[in-house]
Protein backbone atom coordinates (compact mmCIF):
# COMPACT_ATOMS: atom_id res chain seq x y z
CA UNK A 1 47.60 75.30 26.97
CA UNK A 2 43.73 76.19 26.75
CA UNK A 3 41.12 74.62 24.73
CA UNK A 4 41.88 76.95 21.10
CA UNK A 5 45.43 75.48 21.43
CA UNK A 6 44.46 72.08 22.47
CA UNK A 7 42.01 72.01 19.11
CA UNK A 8 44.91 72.76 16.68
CA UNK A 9 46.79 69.75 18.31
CA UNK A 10 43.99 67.57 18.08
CA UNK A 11 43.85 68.17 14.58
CA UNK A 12 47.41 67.07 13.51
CA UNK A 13 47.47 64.28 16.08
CA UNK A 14 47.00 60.40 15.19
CA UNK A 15 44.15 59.45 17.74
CA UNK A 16 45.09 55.78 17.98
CA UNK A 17 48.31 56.77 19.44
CA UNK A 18 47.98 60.46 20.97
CA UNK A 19 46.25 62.37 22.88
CA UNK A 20 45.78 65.38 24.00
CA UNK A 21 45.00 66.68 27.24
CA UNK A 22 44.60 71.20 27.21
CA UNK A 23 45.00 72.85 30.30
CA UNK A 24 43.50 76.20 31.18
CA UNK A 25 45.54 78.57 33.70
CA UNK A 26 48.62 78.28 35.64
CA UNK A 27 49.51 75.21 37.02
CA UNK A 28 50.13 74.80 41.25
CA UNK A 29 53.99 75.72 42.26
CA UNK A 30 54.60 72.78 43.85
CA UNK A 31 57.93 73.67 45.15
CA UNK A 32 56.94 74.25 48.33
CA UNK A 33 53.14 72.96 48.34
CA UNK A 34 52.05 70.12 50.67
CA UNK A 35 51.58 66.95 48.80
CA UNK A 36 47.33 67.15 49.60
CA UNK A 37 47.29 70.41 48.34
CA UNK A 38 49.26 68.84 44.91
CA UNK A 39 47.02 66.18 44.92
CA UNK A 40 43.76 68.25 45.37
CA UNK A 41 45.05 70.78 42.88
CA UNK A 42 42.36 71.12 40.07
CA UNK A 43 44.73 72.08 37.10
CA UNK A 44 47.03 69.20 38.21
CA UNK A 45 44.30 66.74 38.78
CA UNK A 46 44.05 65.87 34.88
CA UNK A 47 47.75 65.32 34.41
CA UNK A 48 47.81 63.02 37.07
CA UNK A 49 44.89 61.17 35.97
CA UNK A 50 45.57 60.86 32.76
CA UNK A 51 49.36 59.32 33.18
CA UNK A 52 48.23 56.75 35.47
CA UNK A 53 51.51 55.89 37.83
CA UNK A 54 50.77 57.60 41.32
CA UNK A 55 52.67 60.03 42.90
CA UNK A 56 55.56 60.26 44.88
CA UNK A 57 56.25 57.13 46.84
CA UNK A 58 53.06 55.61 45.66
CA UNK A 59 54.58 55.85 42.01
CA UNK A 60 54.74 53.22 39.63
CA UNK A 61 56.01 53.41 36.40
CA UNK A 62 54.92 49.99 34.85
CA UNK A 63 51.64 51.37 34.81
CA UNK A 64 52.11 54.59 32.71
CA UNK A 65 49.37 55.17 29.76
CA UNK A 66 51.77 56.78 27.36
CA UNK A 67 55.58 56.28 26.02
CA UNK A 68 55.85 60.42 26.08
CA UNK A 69 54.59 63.22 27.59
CA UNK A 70 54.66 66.21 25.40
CA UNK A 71 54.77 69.54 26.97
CA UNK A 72 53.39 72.13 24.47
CA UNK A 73 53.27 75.86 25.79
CA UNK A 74 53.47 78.97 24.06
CA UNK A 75 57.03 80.52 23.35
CA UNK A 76 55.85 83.46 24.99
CA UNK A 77 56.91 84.68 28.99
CA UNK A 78 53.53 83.44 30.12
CA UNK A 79 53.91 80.01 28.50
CA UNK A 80 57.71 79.53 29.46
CA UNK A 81 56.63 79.97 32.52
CA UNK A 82 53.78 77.52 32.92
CA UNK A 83 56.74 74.66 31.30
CA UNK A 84 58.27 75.60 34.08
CA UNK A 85 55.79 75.03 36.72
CA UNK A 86 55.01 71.47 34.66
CA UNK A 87 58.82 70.39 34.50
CA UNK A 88 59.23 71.28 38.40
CA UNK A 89 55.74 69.20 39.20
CA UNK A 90 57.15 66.32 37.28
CA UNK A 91 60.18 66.68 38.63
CA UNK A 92 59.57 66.70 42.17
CA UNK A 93 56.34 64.55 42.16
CA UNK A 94 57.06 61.64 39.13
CA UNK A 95 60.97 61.99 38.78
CA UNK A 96 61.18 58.58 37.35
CA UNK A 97 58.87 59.92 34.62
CA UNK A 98 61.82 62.46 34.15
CA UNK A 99 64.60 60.04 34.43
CA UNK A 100 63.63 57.55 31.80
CA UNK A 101 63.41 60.01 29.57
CA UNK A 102 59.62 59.98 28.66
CA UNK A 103 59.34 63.85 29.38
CA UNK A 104 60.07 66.05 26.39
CA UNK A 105 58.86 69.72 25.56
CA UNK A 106 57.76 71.26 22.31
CA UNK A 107 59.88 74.49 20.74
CA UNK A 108 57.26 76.05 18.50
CA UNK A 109 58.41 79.12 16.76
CA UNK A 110 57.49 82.74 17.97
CA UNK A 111 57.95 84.07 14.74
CA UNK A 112 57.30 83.13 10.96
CA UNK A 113 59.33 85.10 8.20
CA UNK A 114 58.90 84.85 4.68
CA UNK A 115 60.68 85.85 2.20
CA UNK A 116 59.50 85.33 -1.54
CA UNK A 117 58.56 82.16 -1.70
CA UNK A 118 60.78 81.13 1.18
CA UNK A 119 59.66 80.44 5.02
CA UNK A 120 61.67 80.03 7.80
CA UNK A 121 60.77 79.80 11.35
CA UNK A 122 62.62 81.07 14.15
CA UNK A 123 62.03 80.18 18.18
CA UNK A 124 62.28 83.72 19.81
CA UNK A 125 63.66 87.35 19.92
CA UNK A 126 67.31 86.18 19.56
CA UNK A 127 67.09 84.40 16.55
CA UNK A 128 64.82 87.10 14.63
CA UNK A 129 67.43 89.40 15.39
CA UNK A 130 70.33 87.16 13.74
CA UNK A 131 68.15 86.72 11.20
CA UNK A 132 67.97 90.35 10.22
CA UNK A 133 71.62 91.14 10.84
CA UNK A 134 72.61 88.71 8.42
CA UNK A 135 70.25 90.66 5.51
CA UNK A 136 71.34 93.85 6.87
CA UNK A 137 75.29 93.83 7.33
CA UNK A 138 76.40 93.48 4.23
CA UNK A 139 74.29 96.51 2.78
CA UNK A 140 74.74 99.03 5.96
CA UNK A 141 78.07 100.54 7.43
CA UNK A 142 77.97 103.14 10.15
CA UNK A 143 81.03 106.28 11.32
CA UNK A 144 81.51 107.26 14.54
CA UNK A 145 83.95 109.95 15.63
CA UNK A 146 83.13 112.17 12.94
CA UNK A 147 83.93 109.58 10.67
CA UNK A 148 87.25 108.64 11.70
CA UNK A 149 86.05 105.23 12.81
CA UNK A 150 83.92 102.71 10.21
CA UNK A 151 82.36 99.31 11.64
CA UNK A 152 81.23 97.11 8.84
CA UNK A 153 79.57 93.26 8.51
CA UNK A 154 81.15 91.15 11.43
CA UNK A 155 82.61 94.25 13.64
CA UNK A 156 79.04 95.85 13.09
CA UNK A 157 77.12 92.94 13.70
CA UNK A 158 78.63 92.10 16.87
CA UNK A 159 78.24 96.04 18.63
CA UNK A 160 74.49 95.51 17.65
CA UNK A 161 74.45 92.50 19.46
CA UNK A 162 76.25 94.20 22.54
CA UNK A 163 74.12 97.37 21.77
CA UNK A 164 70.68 94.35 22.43
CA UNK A 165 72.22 92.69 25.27
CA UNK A 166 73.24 96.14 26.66
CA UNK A 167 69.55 97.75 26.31
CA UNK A 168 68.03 94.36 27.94
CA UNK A 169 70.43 94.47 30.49
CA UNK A 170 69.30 97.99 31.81
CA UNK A 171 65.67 96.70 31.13
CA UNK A 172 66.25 94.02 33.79
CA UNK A 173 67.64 96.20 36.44
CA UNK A 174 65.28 98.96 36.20
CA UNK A 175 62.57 95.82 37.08
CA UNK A 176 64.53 96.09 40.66
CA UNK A 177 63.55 99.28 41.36
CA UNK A 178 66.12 101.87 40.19
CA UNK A 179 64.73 103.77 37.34
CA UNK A 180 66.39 103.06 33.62
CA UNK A 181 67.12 106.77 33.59
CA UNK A 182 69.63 107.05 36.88
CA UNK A 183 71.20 103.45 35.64
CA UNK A 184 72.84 105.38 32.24
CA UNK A 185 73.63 108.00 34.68
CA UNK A 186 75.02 106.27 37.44
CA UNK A 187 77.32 104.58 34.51
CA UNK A 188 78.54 107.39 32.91
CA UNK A 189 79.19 109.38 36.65
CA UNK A 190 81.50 108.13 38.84
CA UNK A 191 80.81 110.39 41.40
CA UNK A 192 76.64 110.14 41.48
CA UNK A 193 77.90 106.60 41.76
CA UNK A 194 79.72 107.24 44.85
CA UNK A 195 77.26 109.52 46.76
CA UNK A 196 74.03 106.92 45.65
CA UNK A 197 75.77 103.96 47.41
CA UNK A 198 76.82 106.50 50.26
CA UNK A 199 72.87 107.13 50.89
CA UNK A 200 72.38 103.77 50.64
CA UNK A 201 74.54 103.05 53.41
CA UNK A 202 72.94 105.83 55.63
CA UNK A 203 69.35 104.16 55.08
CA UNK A 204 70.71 100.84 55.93
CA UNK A 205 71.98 102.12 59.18
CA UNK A 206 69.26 104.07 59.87
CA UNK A 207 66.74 101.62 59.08
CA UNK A 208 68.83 98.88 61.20
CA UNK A 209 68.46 101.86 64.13
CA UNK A 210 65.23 102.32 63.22
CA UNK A 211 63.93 98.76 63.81
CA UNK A 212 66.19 98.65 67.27
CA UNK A 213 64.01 101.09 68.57
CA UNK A 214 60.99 99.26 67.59
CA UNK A 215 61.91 96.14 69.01
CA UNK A 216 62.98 97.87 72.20
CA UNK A 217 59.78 99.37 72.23
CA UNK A 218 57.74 96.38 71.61
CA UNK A 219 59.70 95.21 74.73
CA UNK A 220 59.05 97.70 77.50
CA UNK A 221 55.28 97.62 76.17
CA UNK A 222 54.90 93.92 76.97
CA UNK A 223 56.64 94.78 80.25
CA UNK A 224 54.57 97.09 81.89
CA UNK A 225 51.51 95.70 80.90
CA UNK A 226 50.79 94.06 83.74
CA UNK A 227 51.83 97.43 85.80
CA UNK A 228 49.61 99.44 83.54
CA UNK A 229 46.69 97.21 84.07
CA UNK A 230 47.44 97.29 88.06
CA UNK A 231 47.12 101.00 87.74
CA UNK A 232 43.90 101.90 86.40
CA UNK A 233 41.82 102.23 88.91
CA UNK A 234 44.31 104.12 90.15
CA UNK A 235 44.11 106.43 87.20
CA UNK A 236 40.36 107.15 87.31
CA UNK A 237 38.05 109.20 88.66
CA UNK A 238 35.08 108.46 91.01
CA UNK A 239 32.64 108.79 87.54
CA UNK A 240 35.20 106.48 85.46
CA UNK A 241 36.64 108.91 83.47
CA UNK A 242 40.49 108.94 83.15
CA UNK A 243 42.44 111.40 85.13
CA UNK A 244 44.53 114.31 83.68
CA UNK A 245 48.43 113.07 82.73
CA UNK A 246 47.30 109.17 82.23
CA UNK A 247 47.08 109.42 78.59
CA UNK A 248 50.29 110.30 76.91
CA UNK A 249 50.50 112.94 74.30
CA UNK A 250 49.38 112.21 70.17
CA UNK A 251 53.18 113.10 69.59
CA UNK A 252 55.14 110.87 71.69
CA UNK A 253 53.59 108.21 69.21
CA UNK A 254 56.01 109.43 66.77
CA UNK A 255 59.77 110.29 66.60
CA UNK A 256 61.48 113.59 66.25
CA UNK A 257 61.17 113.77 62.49
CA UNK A 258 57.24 113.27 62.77
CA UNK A 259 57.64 109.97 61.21
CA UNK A 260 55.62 106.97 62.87
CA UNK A 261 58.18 103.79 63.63
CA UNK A 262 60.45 103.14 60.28
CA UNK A 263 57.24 103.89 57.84
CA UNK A 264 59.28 107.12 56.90
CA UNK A 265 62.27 105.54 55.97
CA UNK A 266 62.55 104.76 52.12
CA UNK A 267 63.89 101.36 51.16
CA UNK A 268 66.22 101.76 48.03
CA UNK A 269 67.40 98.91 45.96
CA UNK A 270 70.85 98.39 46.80
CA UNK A 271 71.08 95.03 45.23
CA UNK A 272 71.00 95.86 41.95
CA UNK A 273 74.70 97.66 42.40
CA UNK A 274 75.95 94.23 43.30
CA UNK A 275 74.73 92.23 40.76
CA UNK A 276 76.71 91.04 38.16
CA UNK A 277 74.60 92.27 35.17
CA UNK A 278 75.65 95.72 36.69
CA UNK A 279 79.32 94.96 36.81
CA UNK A 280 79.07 94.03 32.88
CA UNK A 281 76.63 97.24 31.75
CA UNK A 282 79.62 99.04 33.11
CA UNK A 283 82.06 97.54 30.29
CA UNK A 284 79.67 98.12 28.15
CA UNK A 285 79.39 101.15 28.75
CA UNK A 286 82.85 102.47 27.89
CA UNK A 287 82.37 100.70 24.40
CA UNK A 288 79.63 102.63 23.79
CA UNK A 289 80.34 105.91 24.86
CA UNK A 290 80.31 107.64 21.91
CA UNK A 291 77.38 106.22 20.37
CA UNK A 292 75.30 107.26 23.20
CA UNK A 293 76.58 110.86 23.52
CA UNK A 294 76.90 111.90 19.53
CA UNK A 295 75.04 111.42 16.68
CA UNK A 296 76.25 108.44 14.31
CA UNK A 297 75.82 108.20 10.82
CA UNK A 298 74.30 104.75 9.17
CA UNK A 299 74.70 104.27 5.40
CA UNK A 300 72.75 102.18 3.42
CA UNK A 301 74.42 102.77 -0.29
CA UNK A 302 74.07 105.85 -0.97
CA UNK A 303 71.52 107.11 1.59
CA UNK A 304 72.56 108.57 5.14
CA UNK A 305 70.79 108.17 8.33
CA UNK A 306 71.63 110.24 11.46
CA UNK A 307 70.36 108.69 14.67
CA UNK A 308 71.11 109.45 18.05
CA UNK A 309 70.68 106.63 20.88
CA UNK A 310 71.80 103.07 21.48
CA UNK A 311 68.39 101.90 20.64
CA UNK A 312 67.71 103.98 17.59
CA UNK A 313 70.67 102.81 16.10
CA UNK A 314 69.68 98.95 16.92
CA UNK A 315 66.63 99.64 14.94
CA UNK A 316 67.97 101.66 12.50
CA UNK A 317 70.35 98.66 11.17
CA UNK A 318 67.61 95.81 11.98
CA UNK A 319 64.99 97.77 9.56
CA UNK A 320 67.38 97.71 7.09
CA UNK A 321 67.20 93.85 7.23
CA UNK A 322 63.53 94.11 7.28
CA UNK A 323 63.17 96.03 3.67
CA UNK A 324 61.34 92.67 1.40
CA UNK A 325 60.34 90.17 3.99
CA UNK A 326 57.31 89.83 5.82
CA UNK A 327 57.66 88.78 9.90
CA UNK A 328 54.62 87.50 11.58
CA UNK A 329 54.59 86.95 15.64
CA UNK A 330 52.25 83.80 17.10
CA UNK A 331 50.64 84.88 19.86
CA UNK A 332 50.46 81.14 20.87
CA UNK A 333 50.16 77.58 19.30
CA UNK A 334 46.65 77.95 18.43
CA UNK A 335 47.74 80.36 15.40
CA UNK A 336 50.05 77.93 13.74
């Protein structure tokens, strides 16, 4: 992935038996690309050079340069997401490649902790956080209710864990449009619930109505075209200049509410109520009730902490885990 990365993996190859082939940019989505524009593709152009065996029905194995194919991308989003658009060109374009089982990808490690003298490596966001709730349950205990209710190691670990998945949860459906605000509240009010799906349904038909109209009118213009264009000579004067009434008013352009076709109605994301990541930030939810509305108390020893907030309290225990180790992020493979 780029020339900096492609150095670093030059340097720890052996060159009479690997090479190593960087690529800058985002690969073609060949998923629903026409196979000249794969072919004439300048990012794919190397790849399929460089392995030897054709394309498609044109592919032959027997003649491939190299026993396997290493994909090596970044463990961010970005470079996820160009493995992706590899695998699927593979896929769909050298399948065999894929079948034999000469395709394989590289994990490297997002993050680097030491500890001491001790290193580990872990591959993303999930394992960091493991990580630190294993250095930080044991040492941190936190009361809810007033402290009539204690959640310790295992119990704790696992409602920070919910307490993650909850907060990323939200995160992903306030990417479809609804803002993360309005999600807590639509989960802790039935009612706003109720009426927000209600609008939703009035927009819908509205906007169905709306587009009716549109069509209909779309219709009767195409129709009396050919009368309109018989008519204008009837509808000017002797200098050329139209006659009074043949030009219809500014207004009638738009409808009653002065909006112009269905540009005034407002499209809201309806979806995300019927997804299922909605159905399970509602259990949720109820399990976390109390955190979210009162202030909880996290104790470390002898020190208190009062935090207020799903995520405050996620970082509040994670920190604690944090206290004598040192975590480093790669921002891709050319830092390792």
């Amino acid at each position: 992935e780029g020339d900096s990365a492609g150095g670093t993996a030059k340097a720890g190859r052996d060159k009479k038996f690997q090479a190593i082939l960087p690529l800058w940019g985002k690969p073609l989505n060949v998923e629903k690309a026409r196979i000249d524009k794969v072919i004439g593709n300048d990012k794919l152009q190397p790849i399929i050079a460089a392995l030897g065996i054709g394309l498609a029905d044109e592919l032959d194995l027997s003649r491939l340069r190299y026993g396997k194919v290493i994909l090596m991308a970044d463990a961010d989003h970005d470079g996820l997401h160009i493995r992706t658009l590899l695998l699927t060109f593979l896929f769909r374009y050298m399948r065999p490649l894929v079948e034999n089982g000469h395709v394989m990808i590289a994990q490297p490690p997002l993050y680097r902790v030491r500890r001491g003298r001790k290193e580990e490596y872990l591959k993303n966001d999930y394992e960091l956080n493991e990580y630190l709730l294993q250095l930080s349950v044991d040492r941190v205990s936190i009361e809810l209710n007033g402290g009539s209710e204690v959640l310790e190691r295992e119990e704790l670990a696992q409602h920070i864990r919910d307490l993650i998945e909850f907060d990323e949860r939200v995160d992903y459906l306030s990417k479809m449009g609804l803002a993360r605000e309005m999600i807590i509240r639509f989960l802790g009010d039935e009612s706003l619930y109720d009426s927000y799906r209600h609008e939703l349904q009035v927009q819908a038909e509205e906007r169905i109505k709306a587009e009716e109209e549109a069509q209909r009118a779309i219709e009767d213009t195409a129709a009396s075209e050919e009368h309109e264009a018989s008519d204008d000579s009837e509808a000017m004067d002797g200098d050329g200049t139209p006659k009074e009434g043949s030009i219809p008013d500014d207004d009638a352009a738009t409808d009653h509410n002065g909006h112009a076709g269905t540009n005034g109605i407002s499209h809201m994301p309806d979806d995300v109520f019927d997804h299922s990541t909605y159905d399970r930030l509602r259990g949720f939810y109820e399990k976390f009730k109390t955190i979210m509305e009162e202030t909880v108390v996290v104790k470390v020893g002898n020190k208190e902490l009062q935090v207020q907030g799903c995520k405050n309290l996620v970082n509040a225990v994670l920190d604690v885990g944090k206290e004598g180790i040192t975590v480093s992020r790669y921002k891709g493979l050319a830092e390792m």
